[in-house]
Structures are given as structure tokens and as C-alpha cells.
C-alpha atoms as a PDB file:
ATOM      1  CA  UNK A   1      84.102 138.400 118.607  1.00  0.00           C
ATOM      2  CA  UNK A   2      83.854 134.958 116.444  1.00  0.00           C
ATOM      3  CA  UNK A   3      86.560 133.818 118.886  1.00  0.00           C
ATOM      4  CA  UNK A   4      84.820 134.580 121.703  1.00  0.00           C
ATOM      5  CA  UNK A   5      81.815 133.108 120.742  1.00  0.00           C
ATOM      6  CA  UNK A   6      83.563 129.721 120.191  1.00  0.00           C
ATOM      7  CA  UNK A   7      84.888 129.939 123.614  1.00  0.00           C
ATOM      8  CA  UNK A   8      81.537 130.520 124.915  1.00  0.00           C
ATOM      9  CA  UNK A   9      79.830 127.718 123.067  1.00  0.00           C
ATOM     10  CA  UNK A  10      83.320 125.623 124.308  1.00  0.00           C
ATOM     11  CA  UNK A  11      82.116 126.845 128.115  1.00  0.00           C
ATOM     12  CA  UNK A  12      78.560 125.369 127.341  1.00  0.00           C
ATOM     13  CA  UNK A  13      79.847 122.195 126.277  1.00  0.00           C
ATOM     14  CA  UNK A  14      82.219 121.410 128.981  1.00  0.00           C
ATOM     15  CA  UNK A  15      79.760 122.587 131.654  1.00  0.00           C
ATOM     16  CA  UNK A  16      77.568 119.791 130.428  1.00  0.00           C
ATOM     17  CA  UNK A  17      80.637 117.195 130.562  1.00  0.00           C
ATOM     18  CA  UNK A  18      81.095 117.856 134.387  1.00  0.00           C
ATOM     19  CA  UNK A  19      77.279 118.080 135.140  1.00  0.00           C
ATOM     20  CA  UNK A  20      76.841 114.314 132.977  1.00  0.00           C
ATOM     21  CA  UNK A  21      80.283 112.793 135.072  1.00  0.00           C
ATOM     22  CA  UNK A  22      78.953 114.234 138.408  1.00  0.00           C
ATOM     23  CA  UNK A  23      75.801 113.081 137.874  1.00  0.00           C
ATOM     24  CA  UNK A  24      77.049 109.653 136.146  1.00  0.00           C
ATOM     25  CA  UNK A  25      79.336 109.110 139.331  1.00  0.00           C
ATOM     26  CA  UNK A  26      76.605 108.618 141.832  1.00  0.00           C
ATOM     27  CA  UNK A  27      77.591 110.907 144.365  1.00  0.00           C
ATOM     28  CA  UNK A  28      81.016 108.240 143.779  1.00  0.00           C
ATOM     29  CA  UNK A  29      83.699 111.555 142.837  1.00  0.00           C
ATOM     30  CA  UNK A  30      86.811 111.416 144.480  1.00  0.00           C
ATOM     31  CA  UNK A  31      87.339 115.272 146.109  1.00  0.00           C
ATOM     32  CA  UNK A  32      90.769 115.539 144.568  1.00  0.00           C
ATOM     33  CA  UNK A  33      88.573 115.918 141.127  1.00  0.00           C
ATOM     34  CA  UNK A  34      87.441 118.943 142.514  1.00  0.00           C
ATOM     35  CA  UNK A  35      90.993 120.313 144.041  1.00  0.00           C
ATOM     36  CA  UNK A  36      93.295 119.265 141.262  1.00  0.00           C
ATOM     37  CA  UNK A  37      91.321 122.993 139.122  1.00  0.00           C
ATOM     38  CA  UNK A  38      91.660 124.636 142.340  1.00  0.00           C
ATOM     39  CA  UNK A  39      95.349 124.138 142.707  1.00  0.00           C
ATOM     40  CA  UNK A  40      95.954 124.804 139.102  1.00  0.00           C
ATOM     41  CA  UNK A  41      94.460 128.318 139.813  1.00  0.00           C
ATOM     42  CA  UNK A  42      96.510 129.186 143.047  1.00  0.00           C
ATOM     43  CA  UNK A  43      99.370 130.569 141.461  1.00  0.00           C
ATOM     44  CA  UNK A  44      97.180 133.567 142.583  1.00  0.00           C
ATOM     45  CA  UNK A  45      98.480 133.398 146.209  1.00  0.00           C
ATOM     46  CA  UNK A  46      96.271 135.404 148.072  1.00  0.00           C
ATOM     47  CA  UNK A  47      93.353 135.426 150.421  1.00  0.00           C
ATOM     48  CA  UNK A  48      90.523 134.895 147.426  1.00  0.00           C
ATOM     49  CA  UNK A  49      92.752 131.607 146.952  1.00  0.00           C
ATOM     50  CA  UNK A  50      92.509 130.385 150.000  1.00  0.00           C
ATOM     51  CA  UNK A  51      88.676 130.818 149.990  1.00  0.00           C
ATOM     52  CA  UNK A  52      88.612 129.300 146.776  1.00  0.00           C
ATOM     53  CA  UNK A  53      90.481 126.323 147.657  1.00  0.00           C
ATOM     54  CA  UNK A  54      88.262 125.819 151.162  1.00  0.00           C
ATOM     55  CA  UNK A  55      84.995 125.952 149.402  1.00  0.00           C
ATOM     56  CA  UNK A  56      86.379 123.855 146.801  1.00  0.00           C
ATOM     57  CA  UNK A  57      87.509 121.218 149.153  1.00  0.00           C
ATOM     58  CA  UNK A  58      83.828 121.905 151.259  1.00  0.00           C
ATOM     59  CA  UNK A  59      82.105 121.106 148.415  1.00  0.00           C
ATOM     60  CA  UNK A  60      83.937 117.985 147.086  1.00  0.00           C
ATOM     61  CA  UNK A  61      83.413 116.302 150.463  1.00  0.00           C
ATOM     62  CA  UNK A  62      79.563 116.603 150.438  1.00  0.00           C
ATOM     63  CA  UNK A  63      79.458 114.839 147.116  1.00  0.00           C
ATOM     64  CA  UNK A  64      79.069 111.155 148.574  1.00  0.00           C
ATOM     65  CA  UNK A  65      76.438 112.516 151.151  1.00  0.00           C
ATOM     66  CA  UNK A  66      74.061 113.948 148.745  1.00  0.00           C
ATOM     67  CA  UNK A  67      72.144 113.258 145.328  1.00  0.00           C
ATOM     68  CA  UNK A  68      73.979 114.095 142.207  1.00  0.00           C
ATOM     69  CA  UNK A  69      71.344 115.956 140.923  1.00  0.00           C
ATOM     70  CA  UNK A  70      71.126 117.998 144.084  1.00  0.00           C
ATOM     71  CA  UNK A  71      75.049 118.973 143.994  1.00  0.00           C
ATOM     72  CA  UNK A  72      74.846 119.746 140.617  1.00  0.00           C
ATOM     73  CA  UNK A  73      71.301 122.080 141.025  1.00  0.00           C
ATOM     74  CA  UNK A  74      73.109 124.229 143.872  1.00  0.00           C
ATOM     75  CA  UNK A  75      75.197 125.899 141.235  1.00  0.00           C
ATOM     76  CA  UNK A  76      72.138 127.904 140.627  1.00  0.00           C
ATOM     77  CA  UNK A  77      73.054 130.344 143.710  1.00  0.00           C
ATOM     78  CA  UNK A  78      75.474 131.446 141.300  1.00  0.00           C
ATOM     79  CA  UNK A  79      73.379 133.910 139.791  1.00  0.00           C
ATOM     80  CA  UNK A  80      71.341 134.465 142.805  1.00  0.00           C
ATOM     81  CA  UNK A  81      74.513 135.888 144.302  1.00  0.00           C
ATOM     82  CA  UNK A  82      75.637 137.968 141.156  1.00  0.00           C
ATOM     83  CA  UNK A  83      71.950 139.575 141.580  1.00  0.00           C
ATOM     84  CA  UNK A  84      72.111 140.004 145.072  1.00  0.00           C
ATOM     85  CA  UNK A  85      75.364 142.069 145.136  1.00  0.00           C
ATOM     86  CA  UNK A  86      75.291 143.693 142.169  1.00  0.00           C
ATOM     87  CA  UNK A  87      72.182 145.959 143.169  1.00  0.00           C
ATOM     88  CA  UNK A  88      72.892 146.770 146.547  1.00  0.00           C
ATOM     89  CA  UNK A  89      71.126 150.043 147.080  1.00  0.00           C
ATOM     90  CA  UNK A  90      67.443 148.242 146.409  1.00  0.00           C
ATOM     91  CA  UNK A  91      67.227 146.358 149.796  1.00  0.00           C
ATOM     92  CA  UNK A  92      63.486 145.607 149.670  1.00  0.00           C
ATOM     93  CA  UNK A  93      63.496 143.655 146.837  1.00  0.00           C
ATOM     94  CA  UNK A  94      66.854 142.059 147.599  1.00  0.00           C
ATOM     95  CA  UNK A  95      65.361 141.251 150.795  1.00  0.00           C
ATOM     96  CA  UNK A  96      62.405 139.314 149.410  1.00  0.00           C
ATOM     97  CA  UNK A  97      64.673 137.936 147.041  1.00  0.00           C
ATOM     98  CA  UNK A  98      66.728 136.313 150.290  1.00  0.00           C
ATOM     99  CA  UNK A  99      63.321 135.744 151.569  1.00  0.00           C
ATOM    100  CA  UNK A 100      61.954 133.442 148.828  1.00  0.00           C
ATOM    101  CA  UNK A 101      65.540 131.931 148.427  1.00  0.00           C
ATOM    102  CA  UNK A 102      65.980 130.710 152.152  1.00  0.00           C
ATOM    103  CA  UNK A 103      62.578 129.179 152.364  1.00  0.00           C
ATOM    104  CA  UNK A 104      62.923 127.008 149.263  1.00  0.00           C
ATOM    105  CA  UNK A 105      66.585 125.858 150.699  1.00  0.00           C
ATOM    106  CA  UNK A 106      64.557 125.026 154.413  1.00  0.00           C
ATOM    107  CA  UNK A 107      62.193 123.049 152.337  1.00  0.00           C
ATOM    108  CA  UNK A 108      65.209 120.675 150.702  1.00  0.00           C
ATOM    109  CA  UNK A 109      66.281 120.608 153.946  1.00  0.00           C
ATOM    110  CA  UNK A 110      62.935 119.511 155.753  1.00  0.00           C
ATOM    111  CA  UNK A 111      62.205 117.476 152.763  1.00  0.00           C
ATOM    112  CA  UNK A 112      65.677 115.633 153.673  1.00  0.00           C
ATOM    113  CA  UNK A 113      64.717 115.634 156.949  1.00  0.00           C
ATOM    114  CA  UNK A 114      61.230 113.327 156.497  1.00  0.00           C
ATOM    115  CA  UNK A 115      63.330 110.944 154.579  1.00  0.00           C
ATOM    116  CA  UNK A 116      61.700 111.792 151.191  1.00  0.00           C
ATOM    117  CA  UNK A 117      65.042 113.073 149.824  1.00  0.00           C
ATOM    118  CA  UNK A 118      67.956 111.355 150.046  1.00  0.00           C
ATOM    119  CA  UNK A 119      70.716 113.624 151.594  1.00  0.00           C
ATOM    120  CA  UNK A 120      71.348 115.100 154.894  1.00  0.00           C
ATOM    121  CA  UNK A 121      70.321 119.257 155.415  1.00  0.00           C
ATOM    122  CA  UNK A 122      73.546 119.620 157.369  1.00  0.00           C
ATOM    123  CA  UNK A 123      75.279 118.619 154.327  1.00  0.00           C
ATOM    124  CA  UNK A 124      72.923 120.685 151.571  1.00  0.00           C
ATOM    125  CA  UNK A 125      73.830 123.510 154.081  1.00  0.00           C
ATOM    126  CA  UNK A 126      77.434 123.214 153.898  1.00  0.00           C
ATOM    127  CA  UNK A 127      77.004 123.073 149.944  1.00  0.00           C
ATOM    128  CA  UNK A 128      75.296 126.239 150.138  1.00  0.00           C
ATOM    129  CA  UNK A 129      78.261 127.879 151.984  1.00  0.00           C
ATOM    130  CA  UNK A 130      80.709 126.502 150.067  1.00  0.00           C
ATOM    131  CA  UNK A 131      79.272 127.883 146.846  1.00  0.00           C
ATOM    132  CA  UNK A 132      78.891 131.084 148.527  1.00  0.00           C
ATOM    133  CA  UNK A 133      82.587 131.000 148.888  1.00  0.00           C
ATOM    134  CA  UNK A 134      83.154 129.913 145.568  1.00  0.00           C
ATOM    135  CA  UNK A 135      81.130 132.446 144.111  1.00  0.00           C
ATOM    136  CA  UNK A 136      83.171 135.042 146.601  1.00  0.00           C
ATOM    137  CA  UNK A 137      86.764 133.992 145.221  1.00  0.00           C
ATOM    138  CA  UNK A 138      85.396 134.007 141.847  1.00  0.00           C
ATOM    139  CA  UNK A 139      83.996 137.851 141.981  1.00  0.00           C
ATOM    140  CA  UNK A 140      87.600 139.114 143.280  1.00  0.00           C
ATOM    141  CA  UNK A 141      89.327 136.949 140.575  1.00  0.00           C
ATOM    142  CA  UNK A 142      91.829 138.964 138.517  1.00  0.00           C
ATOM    143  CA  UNK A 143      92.923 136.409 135.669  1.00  0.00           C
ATOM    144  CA  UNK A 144      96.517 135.757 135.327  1.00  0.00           C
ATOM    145  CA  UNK A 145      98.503 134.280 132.416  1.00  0.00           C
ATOM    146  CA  UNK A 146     100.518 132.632 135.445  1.00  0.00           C
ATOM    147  CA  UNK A 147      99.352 129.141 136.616  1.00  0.00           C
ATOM    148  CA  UNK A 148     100.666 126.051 138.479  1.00  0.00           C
ATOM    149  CA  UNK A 149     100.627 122.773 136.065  1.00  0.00           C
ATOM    150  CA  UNK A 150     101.958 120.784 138.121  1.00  0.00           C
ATOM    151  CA  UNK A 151      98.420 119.393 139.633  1.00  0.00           C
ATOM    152  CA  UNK A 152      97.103 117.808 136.528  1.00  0.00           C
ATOM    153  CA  UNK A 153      99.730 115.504 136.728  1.00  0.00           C
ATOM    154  CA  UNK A 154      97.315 114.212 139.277  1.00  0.00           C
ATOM    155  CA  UNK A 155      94.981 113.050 136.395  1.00  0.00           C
ATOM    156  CA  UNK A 156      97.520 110.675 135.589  1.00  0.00           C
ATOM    157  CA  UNK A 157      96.829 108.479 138.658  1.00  0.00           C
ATOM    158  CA  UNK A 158      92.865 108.810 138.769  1.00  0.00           C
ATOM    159  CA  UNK A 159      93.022 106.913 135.147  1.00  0.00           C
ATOM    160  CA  UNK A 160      95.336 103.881 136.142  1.00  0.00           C
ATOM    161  CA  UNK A 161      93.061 103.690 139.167  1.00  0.00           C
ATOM    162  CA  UNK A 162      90.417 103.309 137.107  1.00  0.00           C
ATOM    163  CA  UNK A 163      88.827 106.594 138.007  1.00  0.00           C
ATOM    164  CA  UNK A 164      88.200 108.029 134.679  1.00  0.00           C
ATOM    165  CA  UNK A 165      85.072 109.404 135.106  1.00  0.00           C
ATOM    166  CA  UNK A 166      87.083 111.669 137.712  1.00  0.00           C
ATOM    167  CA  UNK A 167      89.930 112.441 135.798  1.00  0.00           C
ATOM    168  CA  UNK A 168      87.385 113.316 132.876  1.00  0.00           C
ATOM    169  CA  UNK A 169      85.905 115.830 135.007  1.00  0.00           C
ATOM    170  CA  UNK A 170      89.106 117.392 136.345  1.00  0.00           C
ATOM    171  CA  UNK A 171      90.169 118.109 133.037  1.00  0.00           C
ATOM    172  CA  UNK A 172      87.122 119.639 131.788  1.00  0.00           C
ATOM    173  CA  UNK A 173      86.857 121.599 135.056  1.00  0.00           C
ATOM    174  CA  UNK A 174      90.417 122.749 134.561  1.00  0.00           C
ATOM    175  CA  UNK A 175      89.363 123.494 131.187  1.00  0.00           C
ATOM    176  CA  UNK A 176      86.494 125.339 131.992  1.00  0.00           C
ATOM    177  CA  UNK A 177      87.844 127.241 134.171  1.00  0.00           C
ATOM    178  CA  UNK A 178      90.734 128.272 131.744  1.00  0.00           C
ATOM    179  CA  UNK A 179      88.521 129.385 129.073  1.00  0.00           C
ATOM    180  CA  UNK A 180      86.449 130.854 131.125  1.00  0.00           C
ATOM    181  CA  UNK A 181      89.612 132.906 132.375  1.00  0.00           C
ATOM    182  CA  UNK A 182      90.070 134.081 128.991  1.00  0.00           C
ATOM    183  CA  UNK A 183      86.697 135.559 128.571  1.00  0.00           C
ATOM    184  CA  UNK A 184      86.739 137.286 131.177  1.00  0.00           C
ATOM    185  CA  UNK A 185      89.499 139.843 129.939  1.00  0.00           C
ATOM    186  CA  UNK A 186      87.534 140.674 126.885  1.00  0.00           C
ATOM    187  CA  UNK A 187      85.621 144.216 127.795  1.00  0.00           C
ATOM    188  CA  UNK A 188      83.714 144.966 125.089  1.00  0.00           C
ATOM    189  CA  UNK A 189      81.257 142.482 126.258  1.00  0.00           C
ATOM    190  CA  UNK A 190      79.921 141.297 129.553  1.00  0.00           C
ATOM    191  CA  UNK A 191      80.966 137.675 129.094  1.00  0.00           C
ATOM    192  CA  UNK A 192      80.856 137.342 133.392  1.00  0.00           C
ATOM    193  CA  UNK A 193      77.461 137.556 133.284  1.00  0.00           C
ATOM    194  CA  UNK A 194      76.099 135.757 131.139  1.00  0.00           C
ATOM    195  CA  UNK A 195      78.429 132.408 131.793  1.00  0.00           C
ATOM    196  CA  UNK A 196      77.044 133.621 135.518  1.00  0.00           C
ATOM    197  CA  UNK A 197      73.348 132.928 134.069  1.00  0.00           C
ATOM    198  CA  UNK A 198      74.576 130.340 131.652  1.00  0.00           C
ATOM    199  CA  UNK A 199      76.507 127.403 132.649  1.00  0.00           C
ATOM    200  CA  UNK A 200      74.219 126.593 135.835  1.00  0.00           C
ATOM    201  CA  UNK A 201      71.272 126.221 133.301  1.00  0.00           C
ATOM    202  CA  UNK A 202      72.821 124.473 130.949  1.00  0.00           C
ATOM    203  CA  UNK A 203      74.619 121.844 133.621  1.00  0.00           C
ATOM    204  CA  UNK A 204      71.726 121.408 135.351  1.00  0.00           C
ATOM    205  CA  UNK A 205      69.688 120.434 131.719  1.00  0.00           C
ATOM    206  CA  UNK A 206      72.311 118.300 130.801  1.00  0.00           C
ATOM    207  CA  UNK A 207      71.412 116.353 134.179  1.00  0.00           C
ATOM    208  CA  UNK A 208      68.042 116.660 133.714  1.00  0.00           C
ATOM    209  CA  UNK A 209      68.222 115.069 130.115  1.00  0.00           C
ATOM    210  CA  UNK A 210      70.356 111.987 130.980  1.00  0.00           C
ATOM    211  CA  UNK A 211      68.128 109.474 131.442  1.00  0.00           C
ATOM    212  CA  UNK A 212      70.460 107.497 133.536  1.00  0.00           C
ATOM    213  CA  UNK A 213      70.456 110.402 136.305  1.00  0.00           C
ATOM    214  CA  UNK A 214      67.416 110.492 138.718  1.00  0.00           C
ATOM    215  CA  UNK A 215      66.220 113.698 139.172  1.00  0.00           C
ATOM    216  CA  UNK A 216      63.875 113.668 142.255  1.00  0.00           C
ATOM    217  CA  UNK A 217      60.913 115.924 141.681  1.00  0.00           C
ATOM    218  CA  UNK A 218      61.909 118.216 144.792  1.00  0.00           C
ATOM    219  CA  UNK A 219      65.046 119.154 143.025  1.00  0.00           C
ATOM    220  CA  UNK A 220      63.402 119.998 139.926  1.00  0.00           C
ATOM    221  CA  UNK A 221      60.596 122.030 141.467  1.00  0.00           C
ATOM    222  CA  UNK A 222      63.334 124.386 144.037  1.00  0.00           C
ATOM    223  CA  UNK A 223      65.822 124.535 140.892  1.00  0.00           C
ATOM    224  CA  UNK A 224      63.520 126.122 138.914  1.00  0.00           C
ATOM    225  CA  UNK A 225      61.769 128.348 141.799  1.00  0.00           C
ATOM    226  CA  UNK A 226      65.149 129.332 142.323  1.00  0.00           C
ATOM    227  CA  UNK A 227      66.304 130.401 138.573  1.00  0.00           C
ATOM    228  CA  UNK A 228      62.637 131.967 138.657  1.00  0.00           C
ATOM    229  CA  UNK A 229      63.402 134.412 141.626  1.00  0.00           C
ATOM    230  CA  UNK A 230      66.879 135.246 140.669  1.00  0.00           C
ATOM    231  CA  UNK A 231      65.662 136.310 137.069  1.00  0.00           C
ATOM    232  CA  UNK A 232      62.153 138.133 138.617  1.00  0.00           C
ATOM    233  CA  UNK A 233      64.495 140.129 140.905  1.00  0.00           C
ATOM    234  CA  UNK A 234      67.092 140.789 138.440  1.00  0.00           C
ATOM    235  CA  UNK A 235      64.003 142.599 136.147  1.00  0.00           C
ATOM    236  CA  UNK A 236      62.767 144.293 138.883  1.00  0.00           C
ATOM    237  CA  UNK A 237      65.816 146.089 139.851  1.00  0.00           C
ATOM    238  CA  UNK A 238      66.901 147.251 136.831  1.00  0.00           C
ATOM    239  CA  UNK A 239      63.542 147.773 135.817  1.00  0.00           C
ATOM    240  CA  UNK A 240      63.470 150.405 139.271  1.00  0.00           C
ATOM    241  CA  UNK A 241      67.055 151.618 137.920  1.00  0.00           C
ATOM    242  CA  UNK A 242      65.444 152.428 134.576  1.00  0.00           C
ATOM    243  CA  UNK A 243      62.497 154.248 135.901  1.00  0.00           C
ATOM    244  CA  UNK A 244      63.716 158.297 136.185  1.00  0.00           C
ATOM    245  CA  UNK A 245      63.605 160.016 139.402  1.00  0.00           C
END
């Protein structure tokens, strides 16, 4: 359990590291930062890899296109998903859930729209979807000791390009993802979870915290409406699920 522990406070940390370099970069990330974790997980041949590695590349691309601090916030669906699908038989709630969810992504997107938010809503869309298919992969992911090494070789040229804030975050990705690997075969605890609730809250704060990173107030205000509804509609199902028949 100590061990585990340590991996989960290692998690924390290197969630922060790639929240600070996205946000750091400017929206300037090169996408193969992105793919070189991707193709260090598809060892796993397999449909779930080839939806990994398309919302992988999906997402990468919108970087330049939108604020940092918006990329980084999207992660938050993460746990809005785990919720979602996880308590399928309550529909009504799930529904207003969706409900509360869509209208606070339509208001980015109209908010982009006016030219008070810097960003396209074709683009925040297509981060939405990607992360959906992230988040898809991820759920059907069976960890496996088995991985291709070959692709962080590819750090090598980011840092004589010059790139190191990329290559920084395409280790710590890799790395993240690795530990995060690890955890998840341990089944005396629910470690899924809780990195599901954790590591979008804590990357997001780290982003929030660097004073370098502009944080519009739009952002902050849908980000935490967001983290709101998925935790209010995670309490309310298993509050129904508690309640006896």
C-alpha cells in the first residue's frame, strides 16, 4: 500500500508537469508530444489502440487553435464520463447531468463565437470528441507488461531542436501513463477512480496557480460548473443506489 501511495503522489506530480509545459507552451506543442505516449502504448494492437491513437492525434492538433488553459480544463470530462457510464440504469439524472454538461460546452462555444474567448467552437468541439475517445480507449485498457520503446527515441530530436518544453512533456506523459498502468492492476483498491477524479483537478490547479498562464474567467467559471455537476450527480446516484427498495 506505501508503494502505491508513492505512485499516486508520483501521478499528482507529473500531472502538474504536463498541465505547467502545456500551459507554458502557448498553445506552441508540437503534436508528436502527444503521439510519441500513444505509440509507446500500442504494443496493445487492437481496436481501443487505434481509438487511442486518433483521439490522441485529434487532440494534439487543436492545441495551436485554442487557449492553453482551455485544452488543459477539457480533461475534466474525464470524470464526467466515468459518472455517466458507470450508473447506467438511473437515466433521469444522467440525463440532466448531459443536460447541464452540453449547455456549459455551447456557452464556451458561443463565448468563442462573440470573440470574447480566444479559440474557435469547431475546434473546442473536436477536443471534446477526442477526449471522449480517449476516455473510451482508456476504460477498455487491459495493462500489459509489453510496450514499444522505440518512440521515445523521438525525445531525442525535440531537445536538439530546441523543443524541450515538448520533450519534457512527452516524457512525463509517457511516465504518467506508465505509472498509472501499474496502479491500475492493484485490486484491493480502486486506484481508477480516484486518478479519474484526481489528476484533472490537480492539472487544471497547477494551471490555475502559474502566474505566467492566463486563465480567462470563462474557463474558470465552466471548469468548475463542470467538476460541480459531475460530483452532484455522482452523490445522487449512489445516494439513489443506497436508498433500499
Amino acid at each position: 500500500m506505501l508503494l502505491s501511495t508513492f505512485q499516486f503522489i508520483t501521478t499528482i506530480l507529473l500531472a502538474m508537469v504536463c498541465a505547467r509545459a502545456l500551459g507554458l507552451s502557448g498553445g506552441d506543442m508540437p503534436f508528436i508530444a502527444f503521439v510519441i505516449p500513444a505509440l509507446w502504448l500500442l504494443s496493445r494492437s487492437g481496436f481501443s489502440g487505434v481509438i487511442l491513437l486518433l483521439g490522441v492525434l485529434s487532440y494534439a492538433l487543436t492545441i495551436p487553435y485554442q487557449p492553453a488553459s482551455l485544452s488543459v480544463s477539457m480533461w475534466v470530462i474525464f470524470p464526467l464520463l466515468m459518472v455517466v457510464f458507470s450508473h447506467p440504469r438511473n437515466m433521469p439524472v444522467i440525463a440532466v447531468g448531459i443536460l447541464i454538461v452540453v449547455t456549459l460546452e455551447v456557452g464556451i462555444m458561443v463565448t468563442q463565437s462573440a470573440g470574447k474567448l480566444s479559440g474557435t467552437p469547431a475546434m473546442t468541439m473536436v477536443q471534446i470528441i477526442a477526449i471522449g475517445m480517449i476516455w473510451w480507449a482508456a476504460a477498455s485498457w487491459k495493462p500489459t507488461q509489453q510496450h514499444s520503446w522505440w518512440p521515445l527515441a523521438l525525445v531525442v530530436p525535440l531537445w536538439v531542436a530546441g523543443l524541450q518544453m515538448a520533450a519534457v512533456l512527452a516524457l512525463c506523459l509517457t511516465g504518467l501513463v506508465a505509472v498509472i498502468e501499474n496502479l491500475s492492476q492493484h485490486k484491493k483498491f480502486q486506484w481508477g477512480k480516484l486518478l479519474c477524479w484526481t489528476l484533472p483537478s490537480v492539472g487544471f490547479m497547477a494551471v490555475i496557480l502559474s502566474p505566467e498562464i492566463d486563465v480567462p474567467n470563462p474557463v474558470f467559471v465552466v471548469w468548475l460548473c463542470l467538476l460541480a455537476t459531475a460530483w452532484m450527480t455522482d452523490y445522487i446516484l449512489k445516494s439513489n443506489e443506497q436508498q433500499p427498495l
